[in-house]
PDB file of N, CA and C in Angstrom:
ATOM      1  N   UNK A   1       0.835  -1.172   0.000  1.00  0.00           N
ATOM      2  CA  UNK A   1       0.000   0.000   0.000  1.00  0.00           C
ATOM      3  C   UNK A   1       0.882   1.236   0.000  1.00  0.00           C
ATOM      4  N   UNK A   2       0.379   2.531  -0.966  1.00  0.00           N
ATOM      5  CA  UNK A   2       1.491   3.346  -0.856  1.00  0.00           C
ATOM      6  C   UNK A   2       0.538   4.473   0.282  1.00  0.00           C
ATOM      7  N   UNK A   3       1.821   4.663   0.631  1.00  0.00           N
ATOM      8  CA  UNK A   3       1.294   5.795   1.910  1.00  0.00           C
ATOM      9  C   UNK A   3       0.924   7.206   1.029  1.00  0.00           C
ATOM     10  N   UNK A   4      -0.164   7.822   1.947  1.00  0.00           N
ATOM     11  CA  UNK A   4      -0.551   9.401   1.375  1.00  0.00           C
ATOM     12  C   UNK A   4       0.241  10.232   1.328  1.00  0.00           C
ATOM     13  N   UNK A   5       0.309  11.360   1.433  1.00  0.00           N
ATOM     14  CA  UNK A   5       0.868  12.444   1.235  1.00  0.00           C
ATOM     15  C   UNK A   5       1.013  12.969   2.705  1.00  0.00           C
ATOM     16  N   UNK A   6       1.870  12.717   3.161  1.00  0.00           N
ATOM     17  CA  UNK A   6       2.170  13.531   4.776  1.00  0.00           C
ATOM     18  C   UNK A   6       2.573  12.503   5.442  1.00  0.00           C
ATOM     19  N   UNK A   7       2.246  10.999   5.057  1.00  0.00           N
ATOM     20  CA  UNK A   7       2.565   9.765   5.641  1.00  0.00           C
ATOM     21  C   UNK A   7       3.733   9.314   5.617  1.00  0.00           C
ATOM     22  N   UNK A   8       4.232   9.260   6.895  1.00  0.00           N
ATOM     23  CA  UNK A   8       5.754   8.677   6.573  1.00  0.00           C
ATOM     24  C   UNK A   8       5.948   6.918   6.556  1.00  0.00           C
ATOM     25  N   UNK A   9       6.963   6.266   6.236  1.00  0.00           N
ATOM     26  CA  UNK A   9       6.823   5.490   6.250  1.00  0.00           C
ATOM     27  C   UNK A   9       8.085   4.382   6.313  1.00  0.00           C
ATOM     28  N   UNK A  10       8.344   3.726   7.594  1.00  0.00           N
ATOM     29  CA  UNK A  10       9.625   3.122   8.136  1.00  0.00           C
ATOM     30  C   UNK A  10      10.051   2.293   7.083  1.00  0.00           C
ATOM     31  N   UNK A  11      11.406   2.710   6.329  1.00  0.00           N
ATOM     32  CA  UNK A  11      12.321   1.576   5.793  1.00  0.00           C
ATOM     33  C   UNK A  11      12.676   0.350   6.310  1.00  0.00           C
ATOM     34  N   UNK A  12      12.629  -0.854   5.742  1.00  0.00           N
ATOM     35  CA  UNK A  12      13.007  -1.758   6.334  1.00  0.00           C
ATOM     36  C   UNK A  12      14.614  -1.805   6.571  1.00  0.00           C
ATOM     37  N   UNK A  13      15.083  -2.716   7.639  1.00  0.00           N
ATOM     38  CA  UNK A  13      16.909  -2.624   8.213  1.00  0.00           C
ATOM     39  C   UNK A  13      17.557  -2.540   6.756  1.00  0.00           C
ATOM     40  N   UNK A  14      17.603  -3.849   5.929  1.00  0.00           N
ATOM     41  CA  UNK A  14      18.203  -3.924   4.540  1.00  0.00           C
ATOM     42  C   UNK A  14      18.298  -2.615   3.798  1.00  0.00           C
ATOM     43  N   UNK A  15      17.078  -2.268   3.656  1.00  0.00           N
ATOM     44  CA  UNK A  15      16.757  -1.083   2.946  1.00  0.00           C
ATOM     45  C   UNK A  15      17.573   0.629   3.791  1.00  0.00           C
ATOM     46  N   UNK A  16      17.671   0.683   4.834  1.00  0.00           N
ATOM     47  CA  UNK A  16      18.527   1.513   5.491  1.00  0.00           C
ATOM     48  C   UNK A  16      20.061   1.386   5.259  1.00  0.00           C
ATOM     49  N   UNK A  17      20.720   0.044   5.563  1.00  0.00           N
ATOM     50  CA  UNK A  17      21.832  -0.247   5.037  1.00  0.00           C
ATOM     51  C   UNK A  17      22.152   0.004   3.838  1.00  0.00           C
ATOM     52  N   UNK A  18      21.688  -0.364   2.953  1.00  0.00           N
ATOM     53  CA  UNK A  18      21.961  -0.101   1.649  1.00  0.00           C
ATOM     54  C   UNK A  18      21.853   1.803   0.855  1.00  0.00           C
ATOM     55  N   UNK A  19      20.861   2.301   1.578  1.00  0.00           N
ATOM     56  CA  UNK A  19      21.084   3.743   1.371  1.00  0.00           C
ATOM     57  C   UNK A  19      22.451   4.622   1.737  1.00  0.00           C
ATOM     58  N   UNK A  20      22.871   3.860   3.567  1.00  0.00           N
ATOM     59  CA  UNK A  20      23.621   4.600   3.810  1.00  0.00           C
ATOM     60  C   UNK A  20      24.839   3.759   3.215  1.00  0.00           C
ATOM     61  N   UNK A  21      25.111   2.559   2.414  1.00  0.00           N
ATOM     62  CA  UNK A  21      26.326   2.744   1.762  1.00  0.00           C
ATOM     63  C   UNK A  21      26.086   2.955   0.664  1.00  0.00           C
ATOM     64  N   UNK A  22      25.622   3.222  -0.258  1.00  0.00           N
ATOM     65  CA  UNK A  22      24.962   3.858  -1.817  1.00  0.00           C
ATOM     66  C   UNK A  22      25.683   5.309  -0.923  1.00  0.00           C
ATOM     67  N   UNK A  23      25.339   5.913   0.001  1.00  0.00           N
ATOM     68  CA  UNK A  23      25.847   7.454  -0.156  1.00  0.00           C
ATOM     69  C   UNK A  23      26.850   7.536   0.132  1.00  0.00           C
ATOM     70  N   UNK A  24      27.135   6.425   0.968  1.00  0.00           N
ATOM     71  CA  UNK A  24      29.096   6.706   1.589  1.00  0.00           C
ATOM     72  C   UNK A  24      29.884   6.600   0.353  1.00  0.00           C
ATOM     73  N   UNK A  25      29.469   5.137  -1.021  1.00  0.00           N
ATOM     74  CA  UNK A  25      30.334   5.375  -1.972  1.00  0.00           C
ATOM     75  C   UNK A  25      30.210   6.269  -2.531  1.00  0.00           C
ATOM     76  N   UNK A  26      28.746   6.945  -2.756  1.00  0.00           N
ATOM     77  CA  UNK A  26      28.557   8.498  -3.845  1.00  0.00           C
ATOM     78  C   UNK A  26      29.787   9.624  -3.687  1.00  0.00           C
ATOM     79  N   UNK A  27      29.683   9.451  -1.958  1.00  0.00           N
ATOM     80  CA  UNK A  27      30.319  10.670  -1.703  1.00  0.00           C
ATOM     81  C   UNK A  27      31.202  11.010  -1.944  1.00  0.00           C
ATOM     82  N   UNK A  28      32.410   9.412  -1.400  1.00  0.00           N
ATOM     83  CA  UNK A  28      33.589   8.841  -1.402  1.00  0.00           C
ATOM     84  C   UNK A  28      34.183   8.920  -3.175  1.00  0.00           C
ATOM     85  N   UNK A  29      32.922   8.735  -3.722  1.00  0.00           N
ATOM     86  CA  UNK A  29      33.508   9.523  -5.254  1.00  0.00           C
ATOM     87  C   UNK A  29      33.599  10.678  -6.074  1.00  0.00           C
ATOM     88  N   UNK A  30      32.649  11.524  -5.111  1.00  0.00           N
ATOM     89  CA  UNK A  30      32.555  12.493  -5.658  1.00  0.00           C
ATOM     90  C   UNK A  30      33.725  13.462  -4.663  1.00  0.00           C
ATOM     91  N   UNK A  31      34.656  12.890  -3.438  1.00  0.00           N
ATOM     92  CA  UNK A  31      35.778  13.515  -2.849  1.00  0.00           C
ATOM     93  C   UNK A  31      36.891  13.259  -3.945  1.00  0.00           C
ATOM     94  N   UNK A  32      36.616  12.030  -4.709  1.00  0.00           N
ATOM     95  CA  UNK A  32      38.096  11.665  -5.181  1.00  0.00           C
ATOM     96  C   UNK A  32      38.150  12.253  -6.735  1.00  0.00           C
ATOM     97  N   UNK A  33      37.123  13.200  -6.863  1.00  0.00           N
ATOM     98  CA  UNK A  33      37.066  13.693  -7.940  1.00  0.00           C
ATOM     99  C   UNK A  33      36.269  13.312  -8.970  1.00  0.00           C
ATOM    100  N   UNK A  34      35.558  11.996  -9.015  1.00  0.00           N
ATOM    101  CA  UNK A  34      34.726  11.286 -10.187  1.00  0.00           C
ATOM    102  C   UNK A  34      33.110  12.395  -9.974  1.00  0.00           C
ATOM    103  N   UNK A  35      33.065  13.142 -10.769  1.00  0.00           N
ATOM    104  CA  UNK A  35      31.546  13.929 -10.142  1.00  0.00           C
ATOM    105  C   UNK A  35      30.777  13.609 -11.735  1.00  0.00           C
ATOM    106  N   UNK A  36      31.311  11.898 -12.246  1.00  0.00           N
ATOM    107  CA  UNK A  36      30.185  11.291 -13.317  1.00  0.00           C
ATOM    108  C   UNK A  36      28.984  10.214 -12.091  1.00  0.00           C
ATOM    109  N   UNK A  37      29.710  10.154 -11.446  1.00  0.00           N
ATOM    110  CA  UNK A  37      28.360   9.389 -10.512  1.00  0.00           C
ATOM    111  C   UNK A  37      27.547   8.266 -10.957  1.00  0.00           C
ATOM    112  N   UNK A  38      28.301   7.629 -11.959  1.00  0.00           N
ATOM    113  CA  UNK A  38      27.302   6.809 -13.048  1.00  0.00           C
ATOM    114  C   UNK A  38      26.503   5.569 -11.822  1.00  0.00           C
ATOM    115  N   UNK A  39      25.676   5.228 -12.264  1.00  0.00           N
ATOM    116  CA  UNK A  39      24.820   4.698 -11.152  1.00  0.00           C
ATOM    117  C   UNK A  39      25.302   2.819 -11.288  1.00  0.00           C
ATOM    118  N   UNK A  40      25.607   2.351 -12.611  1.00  0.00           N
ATOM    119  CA  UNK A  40      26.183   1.021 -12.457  1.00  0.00           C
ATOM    120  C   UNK A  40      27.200   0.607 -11.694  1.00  0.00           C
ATOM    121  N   UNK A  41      28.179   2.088 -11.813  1.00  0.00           N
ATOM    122  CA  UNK A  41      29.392   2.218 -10.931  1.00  0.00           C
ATOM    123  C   UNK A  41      29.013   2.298  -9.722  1.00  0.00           C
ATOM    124  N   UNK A  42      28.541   2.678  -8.962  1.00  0.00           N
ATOM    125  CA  UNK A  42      28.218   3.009  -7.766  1.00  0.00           C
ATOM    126  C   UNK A  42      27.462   1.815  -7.257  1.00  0.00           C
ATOM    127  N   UNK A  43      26.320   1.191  -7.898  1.00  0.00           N
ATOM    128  CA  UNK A  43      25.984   0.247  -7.744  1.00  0.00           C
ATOM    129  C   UNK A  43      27.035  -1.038  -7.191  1.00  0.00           C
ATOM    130  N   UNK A  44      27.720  -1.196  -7.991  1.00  0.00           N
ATOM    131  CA  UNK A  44      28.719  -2.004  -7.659  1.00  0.00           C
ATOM    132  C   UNK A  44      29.486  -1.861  -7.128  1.00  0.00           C
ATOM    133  N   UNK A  45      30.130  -1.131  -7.289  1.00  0.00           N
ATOM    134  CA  UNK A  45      30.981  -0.532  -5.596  1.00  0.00           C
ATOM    135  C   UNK A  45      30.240  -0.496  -4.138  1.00  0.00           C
ATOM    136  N   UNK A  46      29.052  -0.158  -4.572  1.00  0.00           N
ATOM    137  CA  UNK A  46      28.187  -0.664  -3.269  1.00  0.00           C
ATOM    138  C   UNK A  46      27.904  -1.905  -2.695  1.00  0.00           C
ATOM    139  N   UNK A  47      28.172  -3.044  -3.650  1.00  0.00           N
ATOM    140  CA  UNK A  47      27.318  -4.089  -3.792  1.00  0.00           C
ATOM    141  C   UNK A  47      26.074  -4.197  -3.803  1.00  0.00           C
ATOM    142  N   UNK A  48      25.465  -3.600  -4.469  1.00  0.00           N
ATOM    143  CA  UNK A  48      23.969  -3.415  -5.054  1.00  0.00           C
ATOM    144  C   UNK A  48      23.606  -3.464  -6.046  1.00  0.00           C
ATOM    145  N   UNK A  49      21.975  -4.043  -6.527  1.00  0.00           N
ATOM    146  CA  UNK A  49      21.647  -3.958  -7.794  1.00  0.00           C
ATOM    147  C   UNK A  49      21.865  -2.118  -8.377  1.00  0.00           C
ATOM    148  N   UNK A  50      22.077  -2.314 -10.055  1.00  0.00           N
ATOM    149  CA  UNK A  50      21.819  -0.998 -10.256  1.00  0.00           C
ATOM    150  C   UNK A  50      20.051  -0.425  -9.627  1.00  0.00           C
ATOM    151  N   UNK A  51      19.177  -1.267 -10.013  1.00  0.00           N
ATOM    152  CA  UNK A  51      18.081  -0.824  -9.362  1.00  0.00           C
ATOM    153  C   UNK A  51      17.348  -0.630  -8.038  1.00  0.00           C
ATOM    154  N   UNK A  52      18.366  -1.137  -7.148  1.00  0.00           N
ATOM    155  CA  UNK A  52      18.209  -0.449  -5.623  1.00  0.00           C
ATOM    156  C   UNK A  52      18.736   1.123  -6.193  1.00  0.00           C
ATOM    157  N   UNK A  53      19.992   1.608  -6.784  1.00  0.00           N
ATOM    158  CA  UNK A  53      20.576   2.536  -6.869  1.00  0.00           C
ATOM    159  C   UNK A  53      19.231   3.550  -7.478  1.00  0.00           C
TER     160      UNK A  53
END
């Protein structure tokens, strides 16, 4: 069910983990200078599907 508009709605644990390393590598690439951000790359450096990304 998708929640309304004002409704928040708790991520599951997996789903938290995986955001906060999707941003640690984003970041971690965009310090080392890569500011293409390509999402397959990141994906995988994350260990994630591209479509979690």
């Amino acid at each position: 069910m998708t929640p309304r508009a004002g409704q928040e709605t708790e991520l599951r644990a997996d789903a938290v983990r995986n955001r906060a390393r999707i941003l640690r590598i984003a970041r971690g690439q965009l310090a080392a200078g890569d500011t293409s951000l390509q999402l397959n790359a990141i994906a995988r450096l994350a260990g994630v599907g591209v479509g979690t990304v």
